[in-house]
C-alpha atoms as a PDB file:
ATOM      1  CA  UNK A   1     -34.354 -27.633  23.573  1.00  0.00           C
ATOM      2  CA  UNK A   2     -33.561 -30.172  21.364  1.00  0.00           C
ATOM      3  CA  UNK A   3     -34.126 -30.513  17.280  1.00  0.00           C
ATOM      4  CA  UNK A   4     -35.869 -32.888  17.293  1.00  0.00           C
ATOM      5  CA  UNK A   5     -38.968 -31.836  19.819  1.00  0.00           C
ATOM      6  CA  UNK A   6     -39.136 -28.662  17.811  1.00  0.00           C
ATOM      7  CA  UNK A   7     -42.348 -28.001  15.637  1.00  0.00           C
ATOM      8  CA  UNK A   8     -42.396 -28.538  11.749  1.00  0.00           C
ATOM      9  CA  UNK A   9     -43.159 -25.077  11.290  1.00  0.00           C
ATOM     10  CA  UNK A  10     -39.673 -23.647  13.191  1.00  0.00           C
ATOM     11  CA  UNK A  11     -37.733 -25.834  11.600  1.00  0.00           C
ATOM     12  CA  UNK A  12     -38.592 -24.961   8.061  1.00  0.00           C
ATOM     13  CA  UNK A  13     -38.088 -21.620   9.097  1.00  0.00           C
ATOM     14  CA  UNK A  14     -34.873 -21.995  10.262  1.00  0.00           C
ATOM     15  CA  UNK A  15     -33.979 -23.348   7.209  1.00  0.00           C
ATOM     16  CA  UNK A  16     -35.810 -21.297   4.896  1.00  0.00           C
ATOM     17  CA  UNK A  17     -33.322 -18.135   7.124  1.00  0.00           C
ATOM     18  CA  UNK A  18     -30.543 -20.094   5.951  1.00  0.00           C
ATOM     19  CA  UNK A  19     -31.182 -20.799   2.716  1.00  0.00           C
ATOM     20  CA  UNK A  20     -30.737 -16.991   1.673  1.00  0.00           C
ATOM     21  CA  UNK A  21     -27.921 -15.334   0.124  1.00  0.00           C
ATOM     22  CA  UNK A  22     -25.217 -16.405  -1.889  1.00  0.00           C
ATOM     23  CA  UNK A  23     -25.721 -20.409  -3.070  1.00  0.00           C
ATOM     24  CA  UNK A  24     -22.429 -21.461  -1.953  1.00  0.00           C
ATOM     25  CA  UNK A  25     -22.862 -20.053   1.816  1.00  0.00           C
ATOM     26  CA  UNK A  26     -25.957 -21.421   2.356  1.00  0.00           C
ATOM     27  CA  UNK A  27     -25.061 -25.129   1.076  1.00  0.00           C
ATOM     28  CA  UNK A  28     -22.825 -25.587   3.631  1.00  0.00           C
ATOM     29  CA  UNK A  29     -24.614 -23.895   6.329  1.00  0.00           C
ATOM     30  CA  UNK A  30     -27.668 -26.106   5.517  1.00  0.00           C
ATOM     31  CA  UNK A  31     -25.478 -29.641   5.279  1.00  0.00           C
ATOM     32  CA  UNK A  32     -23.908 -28.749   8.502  1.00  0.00           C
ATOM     33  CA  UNK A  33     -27.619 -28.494   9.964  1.00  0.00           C
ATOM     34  CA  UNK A  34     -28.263 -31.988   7.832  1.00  0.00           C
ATOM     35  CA  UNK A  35     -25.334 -33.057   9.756  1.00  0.00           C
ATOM     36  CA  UNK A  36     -26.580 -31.802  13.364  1.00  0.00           C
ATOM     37  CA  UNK A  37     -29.874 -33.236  13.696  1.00  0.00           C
ATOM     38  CA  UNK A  38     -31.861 -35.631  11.267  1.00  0.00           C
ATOM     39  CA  UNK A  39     -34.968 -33.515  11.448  1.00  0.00           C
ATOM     40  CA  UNK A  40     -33.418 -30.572   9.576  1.00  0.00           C
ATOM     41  CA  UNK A  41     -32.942 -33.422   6.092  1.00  0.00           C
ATOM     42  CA  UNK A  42     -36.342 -33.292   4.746  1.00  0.00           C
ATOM     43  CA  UNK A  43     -37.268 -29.302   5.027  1.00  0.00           C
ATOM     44  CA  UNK A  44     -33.242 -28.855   3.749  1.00  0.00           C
ATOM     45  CA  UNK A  45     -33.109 -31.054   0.775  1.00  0.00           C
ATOM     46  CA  UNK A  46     -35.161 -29.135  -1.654  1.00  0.00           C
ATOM     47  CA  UNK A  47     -33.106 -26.036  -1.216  1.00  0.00           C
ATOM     48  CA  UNK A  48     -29.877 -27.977  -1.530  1.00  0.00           C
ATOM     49  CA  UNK A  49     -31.333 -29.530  -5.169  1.00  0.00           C
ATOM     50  CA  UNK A  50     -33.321 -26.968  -6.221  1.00  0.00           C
ATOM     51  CA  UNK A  51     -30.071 -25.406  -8.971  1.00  0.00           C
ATOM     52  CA  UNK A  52     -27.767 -28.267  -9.869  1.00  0.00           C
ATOM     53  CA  UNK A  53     -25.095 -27.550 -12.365  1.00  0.00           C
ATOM     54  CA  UNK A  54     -23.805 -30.574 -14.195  1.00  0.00           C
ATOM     55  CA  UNK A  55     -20.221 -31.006 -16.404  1.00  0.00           C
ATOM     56  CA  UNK A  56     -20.028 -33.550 -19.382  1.00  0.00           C
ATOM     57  CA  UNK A  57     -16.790 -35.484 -19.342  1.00  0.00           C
ATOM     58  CA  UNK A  58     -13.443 -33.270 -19.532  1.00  0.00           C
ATOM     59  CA  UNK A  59     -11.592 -35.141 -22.954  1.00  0.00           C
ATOM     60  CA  UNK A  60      -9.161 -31.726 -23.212  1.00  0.00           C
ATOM     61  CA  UNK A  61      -5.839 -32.211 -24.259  1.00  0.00           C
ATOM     62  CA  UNK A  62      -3.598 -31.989 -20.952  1.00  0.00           C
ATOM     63  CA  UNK A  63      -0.997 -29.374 -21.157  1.00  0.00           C
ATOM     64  CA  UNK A  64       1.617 -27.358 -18.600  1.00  0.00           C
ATOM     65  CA  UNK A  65       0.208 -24.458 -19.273  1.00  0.00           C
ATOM     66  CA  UNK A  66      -4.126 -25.842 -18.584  1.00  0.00           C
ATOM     67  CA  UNK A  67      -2.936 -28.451 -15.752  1.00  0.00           C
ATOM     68  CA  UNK A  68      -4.273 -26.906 -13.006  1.00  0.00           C
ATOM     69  CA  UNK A  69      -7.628 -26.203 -14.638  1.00  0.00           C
ATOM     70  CA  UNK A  70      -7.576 -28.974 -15.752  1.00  0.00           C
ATOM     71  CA  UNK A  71      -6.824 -30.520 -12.613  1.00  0.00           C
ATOM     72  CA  UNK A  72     -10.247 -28.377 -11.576  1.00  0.00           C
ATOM     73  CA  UNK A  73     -12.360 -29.428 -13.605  1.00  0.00           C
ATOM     74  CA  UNK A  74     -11.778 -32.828 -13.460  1.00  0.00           C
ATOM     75  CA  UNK A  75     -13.055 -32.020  -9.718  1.00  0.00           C
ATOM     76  CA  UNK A  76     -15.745 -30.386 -10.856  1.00  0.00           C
ATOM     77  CA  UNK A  77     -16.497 -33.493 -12.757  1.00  0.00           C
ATOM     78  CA  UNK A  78     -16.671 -35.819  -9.696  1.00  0.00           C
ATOM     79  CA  UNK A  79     -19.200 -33.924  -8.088  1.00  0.00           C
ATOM     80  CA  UNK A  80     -21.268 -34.638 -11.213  1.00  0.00           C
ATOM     81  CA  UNK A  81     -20.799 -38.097 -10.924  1.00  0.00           C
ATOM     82  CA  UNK A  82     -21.300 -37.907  -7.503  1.00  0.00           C
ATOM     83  CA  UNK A  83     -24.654 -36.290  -7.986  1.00  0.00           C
ATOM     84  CA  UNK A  84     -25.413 -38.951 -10.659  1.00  0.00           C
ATOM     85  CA  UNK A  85     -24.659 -41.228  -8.062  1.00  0.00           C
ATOM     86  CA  UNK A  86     -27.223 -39.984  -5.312  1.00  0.00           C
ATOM     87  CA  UNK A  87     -30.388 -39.474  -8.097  1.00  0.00           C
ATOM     88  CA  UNK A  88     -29.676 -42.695  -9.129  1.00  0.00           C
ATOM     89  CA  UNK A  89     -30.333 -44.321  -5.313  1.00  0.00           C
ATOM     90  CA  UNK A  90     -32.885 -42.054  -4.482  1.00  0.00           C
ATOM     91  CA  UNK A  91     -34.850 -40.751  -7.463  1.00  0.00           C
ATOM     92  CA  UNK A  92     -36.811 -38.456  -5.130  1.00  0.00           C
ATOM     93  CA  UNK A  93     -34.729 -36.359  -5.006  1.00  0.00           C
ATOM     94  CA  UNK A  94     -34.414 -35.659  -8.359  1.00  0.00           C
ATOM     95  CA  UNK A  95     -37.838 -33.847  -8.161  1.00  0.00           C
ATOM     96  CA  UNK A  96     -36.136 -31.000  -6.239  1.00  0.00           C
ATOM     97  CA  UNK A  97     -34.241 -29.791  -9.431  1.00  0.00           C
ATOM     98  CA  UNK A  98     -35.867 -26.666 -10.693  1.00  0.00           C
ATOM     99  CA  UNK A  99     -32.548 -25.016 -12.078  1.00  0.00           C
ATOM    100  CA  UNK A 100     -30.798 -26.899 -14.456  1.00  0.00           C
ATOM    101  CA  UNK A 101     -27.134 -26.083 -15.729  1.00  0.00           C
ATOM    102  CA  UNK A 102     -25.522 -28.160 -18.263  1.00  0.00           C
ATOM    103  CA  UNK A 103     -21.344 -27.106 -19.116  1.00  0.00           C
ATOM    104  CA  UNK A 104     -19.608 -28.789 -21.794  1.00  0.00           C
ATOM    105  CA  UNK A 105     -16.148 -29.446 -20.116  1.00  0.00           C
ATOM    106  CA  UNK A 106     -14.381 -29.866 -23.518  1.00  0.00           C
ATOM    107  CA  UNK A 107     -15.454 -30.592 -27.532  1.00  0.00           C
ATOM    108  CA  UNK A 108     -17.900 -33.288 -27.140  1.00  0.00           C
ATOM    109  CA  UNK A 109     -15.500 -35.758 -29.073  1.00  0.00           C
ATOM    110  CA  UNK A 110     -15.792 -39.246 -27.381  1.00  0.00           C
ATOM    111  CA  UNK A 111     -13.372 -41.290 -28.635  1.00  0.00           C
ATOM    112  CA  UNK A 112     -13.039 -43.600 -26.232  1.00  0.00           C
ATOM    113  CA  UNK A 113     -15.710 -45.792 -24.247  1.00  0.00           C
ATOM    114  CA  UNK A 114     -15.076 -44.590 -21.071  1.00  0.00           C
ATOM    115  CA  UNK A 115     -15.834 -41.138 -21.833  1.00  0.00           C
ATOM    116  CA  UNK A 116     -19.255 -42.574 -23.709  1.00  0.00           C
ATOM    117  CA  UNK A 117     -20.047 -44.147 -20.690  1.00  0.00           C
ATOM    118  CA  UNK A 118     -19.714 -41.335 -18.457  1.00  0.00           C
ATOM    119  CA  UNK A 119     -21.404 -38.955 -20.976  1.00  0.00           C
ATOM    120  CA  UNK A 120     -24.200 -41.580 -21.445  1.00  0.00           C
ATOM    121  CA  UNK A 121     -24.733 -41.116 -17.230  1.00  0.00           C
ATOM    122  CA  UNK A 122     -24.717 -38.384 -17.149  1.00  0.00           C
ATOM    123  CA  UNK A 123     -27.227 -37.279 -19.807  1.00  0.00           C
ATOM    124  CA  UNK A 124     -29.577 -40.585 -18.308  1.00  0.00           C
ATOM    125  CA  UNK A 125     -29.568 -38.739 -15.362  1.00  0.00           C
ATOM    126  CA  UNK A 126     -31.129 -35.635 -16.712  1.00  0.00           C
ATOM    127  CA  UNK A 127     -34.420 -37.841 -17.317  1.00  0.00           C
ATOM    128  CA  UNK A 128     -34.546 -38.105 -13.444  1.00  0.00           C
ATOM    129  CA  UNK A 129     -35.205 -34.932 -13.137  1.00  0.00           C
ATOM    130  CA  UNK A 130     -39.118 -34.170 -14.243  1.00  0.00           C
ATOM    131  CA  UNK A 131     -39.889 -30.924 -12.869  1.00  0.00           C
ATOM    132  CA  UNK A 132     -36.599 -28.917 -14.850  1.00  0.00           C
ATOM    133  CA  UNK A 133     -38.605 -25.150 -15.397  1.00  0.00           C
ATOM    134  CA  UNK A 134     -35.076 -23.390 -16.171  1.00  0.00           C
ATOM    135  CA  UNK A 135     -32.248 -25.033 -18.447  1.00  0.00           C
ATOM    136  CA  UNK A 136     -28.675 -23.355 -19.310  1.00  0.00           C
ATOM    137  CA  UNK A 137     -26.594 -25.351 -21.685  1.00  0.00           C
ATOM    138  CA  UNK A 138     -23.592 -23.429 -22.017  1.00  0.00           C
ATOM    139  CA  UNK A 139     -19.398 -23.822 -21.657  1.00  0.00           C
ATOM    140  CA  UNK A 140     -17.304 -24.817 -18.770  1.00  0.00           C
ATOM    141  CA  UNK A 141     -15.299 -21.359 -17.219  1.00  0.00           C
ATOM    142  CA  UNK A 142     -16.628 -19.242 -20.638  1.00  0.00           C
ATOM    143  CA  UNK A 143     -16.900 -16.468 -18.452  1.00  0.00           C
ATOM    144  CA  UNK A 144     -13.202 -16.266 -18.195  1.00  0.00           C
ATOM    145  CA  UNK A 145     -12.862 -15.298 -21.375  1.00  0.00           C
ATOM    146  CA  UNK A 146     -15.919 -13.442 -23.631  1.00  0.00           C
ATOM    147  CA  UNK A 147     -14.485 -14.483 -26.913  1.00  0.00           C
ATOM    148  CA  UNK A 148     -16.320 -15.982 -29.570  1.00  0.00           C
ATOM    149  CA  UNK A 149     -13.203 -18.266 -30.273  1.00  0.00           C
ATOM    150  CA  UNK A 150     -14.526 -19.914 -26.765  1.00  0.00           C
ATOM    151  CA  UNK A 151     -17.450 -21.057 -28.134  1.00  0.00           C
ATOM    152  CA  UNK A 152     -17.720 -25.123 -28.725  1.00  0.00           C
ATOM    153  CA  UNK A 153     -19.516 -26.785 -31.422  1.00  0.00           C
ATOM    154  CA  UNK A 154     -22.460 -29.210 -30.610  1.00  0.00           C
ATOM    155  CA  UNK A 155     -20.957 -31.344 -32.774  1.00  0.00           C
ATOM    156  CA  UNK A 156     -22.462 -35.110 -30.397  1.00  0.00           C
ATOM    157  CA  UNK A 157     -25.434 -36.431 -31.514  1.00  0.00           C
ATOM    158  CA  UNK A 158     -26.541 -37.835 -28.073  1.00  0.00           C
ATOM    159  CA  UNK A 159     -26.033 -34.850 -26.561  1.00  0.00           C
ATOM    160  CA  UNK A 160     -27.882 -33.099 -28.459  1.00  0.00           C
ATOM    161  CA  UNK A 161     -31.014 -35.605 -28.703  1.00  0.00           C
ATOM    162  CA  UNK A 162     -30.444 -35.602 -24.592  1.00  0.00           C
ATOM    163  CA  UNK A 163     -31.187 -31.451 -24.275  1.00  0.00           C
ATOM    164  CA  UNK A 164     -33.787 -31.613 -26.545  1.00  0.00           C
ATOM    165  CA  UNK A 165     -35.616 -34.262 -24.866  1.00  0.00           C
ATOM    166  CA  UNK A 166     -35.531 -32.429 -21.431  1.00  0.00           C
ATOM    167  CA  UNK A 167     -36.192 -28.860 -23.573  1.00  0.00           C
ATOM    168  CA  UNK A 168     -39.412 -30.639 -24.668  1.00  0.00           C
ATOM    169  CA  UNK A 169     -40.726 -30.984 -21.382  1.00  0.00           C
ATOM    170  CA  UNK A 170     -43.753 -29.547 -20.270  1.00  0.00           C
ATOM    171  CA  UNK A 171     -42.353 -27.858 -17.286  1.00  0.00           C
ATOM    172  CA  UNK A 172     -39.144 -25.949 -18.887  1.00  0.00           C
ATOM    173  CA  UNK A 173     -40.033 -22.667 -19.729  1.00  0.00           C
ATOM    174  CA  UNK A 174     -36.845 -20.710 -20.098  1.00  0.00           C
ATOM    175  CA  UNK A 175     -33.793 -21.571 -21.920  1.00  0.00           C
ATOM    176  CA  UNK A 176     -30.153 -20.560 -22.148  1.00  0.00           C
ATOM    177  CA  UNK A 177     -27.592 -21.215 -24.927  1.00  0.00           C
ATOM    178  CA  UNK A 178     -24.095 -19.747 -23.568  1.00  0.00           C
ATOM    179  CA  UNK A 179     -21.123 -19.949 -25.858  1.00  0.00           C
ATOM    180  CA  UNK A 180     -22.569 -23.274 -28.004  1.00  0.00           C
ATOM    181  CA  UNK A 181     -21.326 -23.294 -31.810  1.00  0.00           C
ATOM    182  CA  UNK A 182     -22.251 -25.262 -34.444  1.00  0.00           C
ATOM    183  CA  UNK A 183     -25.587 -26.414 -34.051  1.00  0.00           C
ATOM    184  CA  UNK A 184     -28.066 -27.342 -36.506  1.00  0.00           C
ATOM    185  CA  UNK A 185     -31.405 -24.917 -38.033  1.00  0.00           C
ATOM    186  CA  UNK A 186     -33.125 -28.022 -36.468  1.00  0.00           C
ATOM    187  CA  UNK A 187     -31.690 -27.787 -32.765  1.00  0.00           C
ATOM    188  CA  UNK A 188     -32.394 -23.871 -33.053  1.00  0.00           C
ATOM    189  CA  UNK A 189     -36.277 -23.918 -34.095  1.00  0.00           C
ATOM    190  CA  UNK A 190     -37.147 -27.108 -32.208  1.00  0.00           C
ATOM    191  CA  UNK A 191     -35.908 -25.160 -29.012  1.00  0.00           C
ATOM    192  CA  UNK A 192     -37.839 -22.179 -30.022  1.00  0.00           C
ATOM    193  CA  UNK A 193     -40.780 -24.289 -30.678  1.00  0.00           C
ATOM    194  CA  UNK A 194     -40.687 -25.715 -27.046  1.00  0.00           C
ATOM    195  CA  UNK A 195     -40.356 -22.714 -24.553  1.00  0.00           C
ATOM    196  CA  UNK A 196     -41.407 -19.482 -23.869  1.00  0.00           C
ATOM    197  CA  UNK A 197     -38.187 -17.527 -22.704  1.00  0.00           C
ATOM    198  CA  UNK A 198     -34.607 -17.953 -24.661  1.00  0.00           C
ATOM    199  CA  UNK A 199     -31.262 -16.432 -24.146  1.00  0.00           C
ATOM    200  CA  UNK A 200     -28.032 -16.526 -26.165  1.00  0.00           C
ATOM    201  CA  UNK A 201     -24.680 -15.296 -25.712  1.00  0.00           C
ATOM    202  CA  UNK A 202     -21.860 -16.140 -28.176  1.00  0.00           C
ATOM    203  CA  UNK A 203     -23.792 -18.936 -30.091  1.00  0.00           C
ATOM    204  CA  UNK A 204     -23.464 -19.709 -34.105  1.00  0.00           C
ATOM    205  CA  UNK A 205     -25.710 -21.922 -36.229  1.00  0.00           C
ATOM    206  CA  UNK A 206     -23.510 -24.685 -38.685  1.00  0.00           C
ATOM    207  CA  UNK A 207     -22.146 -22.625 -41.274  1.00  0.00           C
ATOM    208  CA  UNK A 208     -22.029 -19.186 -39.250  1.00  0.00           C
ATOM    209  CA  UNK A 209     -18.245 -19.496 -37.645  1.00  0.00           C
ATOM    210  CA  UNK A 210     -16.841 -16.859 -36.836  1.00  0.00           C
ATOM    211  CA  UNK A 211     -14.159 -17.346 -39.773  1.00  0.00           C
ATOM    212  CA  UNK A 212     -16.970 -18.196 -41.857  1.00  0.00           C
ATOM    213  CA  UNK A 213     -16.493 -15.492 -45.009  1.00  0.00           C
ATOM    214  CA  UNK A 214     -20.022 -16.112 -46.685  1.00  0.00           C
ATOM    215  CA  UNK A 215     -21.706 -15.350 -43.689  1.00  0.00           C
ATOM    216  CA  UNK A 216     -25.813 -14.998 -43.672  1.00  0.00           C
ATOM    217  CA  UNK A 217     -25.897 -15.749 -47.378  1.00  0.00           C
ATOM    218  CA  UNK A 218     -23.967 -19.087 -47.138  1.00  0.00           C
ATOM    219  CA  UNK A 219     -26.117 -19.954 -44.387  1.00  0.00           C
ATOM    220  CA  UNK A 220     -29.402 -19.099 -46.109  1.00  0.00           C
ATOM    221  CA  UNK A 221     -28.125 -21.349 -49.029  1.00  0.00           C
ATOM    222  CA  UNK A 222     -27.185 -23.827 -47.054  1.00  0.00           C
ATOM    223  CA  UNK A 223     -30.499 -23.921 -44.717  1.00  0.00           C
ATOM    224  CA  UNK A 224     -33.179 -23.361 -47.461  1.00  0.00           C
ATOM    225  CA  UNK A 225     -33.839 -26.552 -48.306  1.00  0.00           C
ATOM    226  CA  UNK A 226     -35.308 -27.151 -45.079  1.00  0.00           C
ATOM    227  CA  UNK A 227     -37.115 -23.506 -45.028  1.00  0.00           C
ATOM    228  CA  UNK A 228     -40.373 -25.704 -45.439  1.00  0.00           C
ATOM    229  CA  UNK A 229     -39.858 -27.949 -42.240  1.00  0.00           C
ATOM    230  CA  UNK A 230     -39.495 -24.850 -40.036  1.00  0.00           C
ATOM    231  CA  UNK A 231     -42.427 -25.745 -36.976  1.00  0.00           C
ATOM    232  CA  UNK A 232     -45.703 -24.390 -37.595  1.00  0.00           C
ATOM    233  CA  UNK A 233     -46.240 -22.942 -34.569  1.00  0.00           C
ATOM    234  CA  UNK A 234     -43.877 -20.714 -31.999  1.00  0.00           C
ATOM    235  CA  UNK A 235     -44.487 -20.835 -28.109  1.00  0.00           C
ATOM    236  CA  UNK A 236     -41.060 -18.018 -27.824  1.00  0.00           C
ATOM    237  CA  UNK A 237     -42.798 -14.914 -26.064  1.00  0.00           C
ATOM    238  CA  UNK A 238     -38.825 -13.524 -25.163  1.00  0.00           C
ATOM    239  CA  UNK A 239     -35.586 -13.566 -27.082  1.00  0.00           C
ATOM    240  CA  UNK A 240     -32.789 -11.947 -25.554  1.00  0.00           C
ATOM    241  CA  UNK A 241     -29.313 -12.195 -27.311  1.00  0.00           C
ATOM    242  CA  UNK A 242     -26.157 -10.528 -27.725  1.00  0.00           C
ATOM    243  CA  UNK A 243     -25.031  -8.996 -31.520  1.00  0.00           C
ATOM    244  CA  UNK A 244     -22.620 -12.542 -32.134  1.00  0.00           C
ATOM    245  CA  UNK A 245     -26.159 -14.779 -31.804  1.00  0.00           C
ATOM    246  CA  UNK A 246     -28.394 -11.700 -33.411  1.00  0.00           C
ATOM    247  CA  UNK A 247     -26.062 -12.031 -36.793  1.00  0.00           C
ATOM    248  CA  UNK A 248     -25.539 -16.019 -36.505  1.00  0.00           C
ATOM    249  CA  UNK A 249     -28.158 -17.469 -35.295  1.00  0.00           C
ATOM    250  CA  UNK A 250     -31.341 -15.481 -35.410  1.00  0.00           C
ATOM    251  CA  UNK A 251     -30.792 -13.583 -38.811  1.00  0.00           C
ATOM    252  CA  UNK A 252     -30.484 -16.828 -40.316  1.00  0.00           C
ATOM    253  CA  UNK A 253     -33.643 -18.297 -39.177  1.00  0.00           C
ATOM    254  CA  UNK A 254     -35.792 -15.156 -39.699  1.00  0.00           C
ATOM    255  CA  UNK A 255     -34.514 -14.989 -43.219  1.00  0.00           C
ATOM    256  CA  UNK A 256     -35.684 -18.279 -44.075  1.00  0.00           C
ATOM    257  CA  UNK A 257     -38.782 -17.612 -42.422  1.00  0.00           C
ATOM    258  CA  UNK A 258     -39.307 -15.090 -44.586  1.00  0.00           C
ATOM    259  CA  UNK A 259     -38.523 -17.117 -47.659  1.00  0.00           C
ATOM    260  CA  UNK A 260     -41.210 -19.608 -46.225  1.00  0.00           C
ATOM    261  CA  UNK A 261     -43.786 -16.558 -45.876  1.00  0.00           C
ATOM    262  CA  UNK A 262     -43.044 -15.551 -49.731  1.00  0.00           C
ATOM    263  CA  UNK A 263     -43.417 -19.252 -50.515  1.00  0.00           C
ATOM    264  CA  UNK A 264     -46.758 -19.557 -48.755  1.00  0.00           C
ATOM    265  CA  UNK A 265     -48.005 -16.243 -50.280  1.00  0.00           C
ATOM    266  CA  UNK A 266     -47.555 -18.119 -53.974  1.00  0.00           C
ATOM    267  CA  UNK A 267     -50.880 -18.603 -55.545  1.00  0.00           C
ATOM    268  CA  UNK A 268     -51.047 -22.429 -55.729  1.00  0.00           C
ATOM    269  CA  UNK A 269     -48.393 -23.255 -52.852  1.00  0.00           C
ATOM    270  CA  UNK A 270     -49.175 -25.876 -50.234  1.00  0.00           C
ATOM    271  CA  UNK A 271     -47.328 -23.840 -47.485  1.00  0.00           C
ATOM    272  CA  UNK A 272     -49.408 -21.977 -44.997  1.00  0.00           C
ATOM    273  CA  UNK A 273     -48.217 -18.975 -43.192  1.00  0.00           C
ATOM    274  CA  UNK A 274     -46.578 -20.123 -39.555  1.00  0.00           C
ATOM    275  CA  UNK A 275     -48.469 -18.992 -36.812  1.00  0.00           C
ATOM    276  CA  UNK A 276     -46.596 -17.314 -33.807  1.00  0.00           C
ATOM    277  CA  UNK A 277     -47.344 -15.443 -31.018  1.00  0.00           C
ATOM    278  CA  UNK A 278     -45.383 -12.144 -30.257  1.00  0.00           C
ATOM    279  CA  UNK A 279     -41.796 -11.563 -28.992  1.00  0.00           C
ATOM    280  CA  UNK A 280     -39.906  -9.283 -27.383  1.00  0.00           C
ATOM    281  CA  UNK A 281     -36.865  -8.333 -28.508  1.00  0.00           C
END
């Protein structure tokens, strides 16, 4: 029997069989059906889209000794912009993408136009993708190597504008920081303000390096100012993080939220206590 004069209902089966196991076995089992028989696209294509991982521009130094990672990730950087490509003909199938991983490839340091017009691509292709519930920002091949030294500072502007505006989304509801250094009190509690679920591994606020000597006090000095402007109100029902983000990232912000509550308790003060729902630590 052929493909095509089977019914809807088998087909999606068939596919929905396939599309078990690990991601990288089913992909190709599911293009080579895409590939067999036309009527096996449309059940397919939401499965294929449904976790997309994404690489900003590689700007590394080139060395002997990183030349043939380097060599792979500037591979790893043409299937982005080939997956730029497709959203950008067919916005439909943007929808699809439920899973959304973000790896910085290198310190986001664009120097030169070319890499600020493939960054710019690639974060304008983010806003093609509406229905984003899950969002990982987090380091190209950190898993290699656990080290906090790995970490890279969110030191560009547009990227940073581009994850919040796709954090603030109605539909994301868990977020990932992996191995991002740093990053401003604002970037923290706006992304805590936004979703319910957040995980870090290996992150530092501004301030918080890992050669940093002051450590939480310098940061509390440095952040208080802006104590005041912390959001009123927290949607964060989960926080899981390792000890790294516990001592530079989340100490930090609690102690200035405590300097807020003190602030608000002061007969006279403007302040009003934040209101928060619970989370689990």
């Amino acid at each position: 029997m052929a493909p095509s004069t089977l019914p809807v209902e088998i087909i999606d089966n068939i596919v929905g069989k396939l599309a078990q196991g690990p991601r990288t076995s089913y992909i190709r089992d599911l293009l080579s059906c895409c590939m067999t028989s036309r009527v096996f696209v449309q059940p397919s294509q939401p499965r294929i889209f449904r976790y997309v991982t994404l690489l900003s521009p590689p700007v590394a130094r080139i060395s002997r000794s990183n030349l043939v990672v380097h060599a792979q990730t500037y591979r790893t950087f043409d299937r982005t912009l080939h997956f730029v490509g497709i959203v950008a003909a067919n916005p439909r199938l943007g929808e699809y993408v439920e899973d959304l991983t973000y790896e910085l490839a290198s310190v986001p340091h664009y120097s030169l136009e070319k890499d600020r017009q493939e960054r710019d691509r690639v974060l304008e292709a983010m806003d093609l993708l509406p229905n984003i519930t899950a969002f990982t920002l987090g380091v190209h091949n950190a898993e290699e190597d656990s080290s906090l030294a790995l970490a890279i500072s969110m030191t560009d502007l547009r990227t940073e504008h581009a994850v919040l505006s796709l954090i603030r989304r109605a539909k994301v509801r868990t977020v990932s920081l992996r191995f991002i250094s740093d990053f401003d009190i604002d970037f923290l509690s706006a992304v805590m303000s936004a979703v319910g679920h957040l995980s870090l591994c290996r992150c530092s606020l501004a301030g918080m390096g890992s050669d940093d000597e002051e450590g939480i006090d310098g940061a509390l000095e440095l952040y208080r100012p802006r104590a005041c402007a912390l959001p009123e109100r927290l949607h964060l029902r989960s926080l899981v993080c390792d000890a790294d983000s516990l001592e530079r990232c989340i100490n930090v912000y609690l102690g200035l939220e405590a300097e807020r509550t003190r602030s608000a308790s002061t007969p006279g003060s403007l302040n009003q206590p934040r209101e928060a729902g619970p989370f689990h630590w």
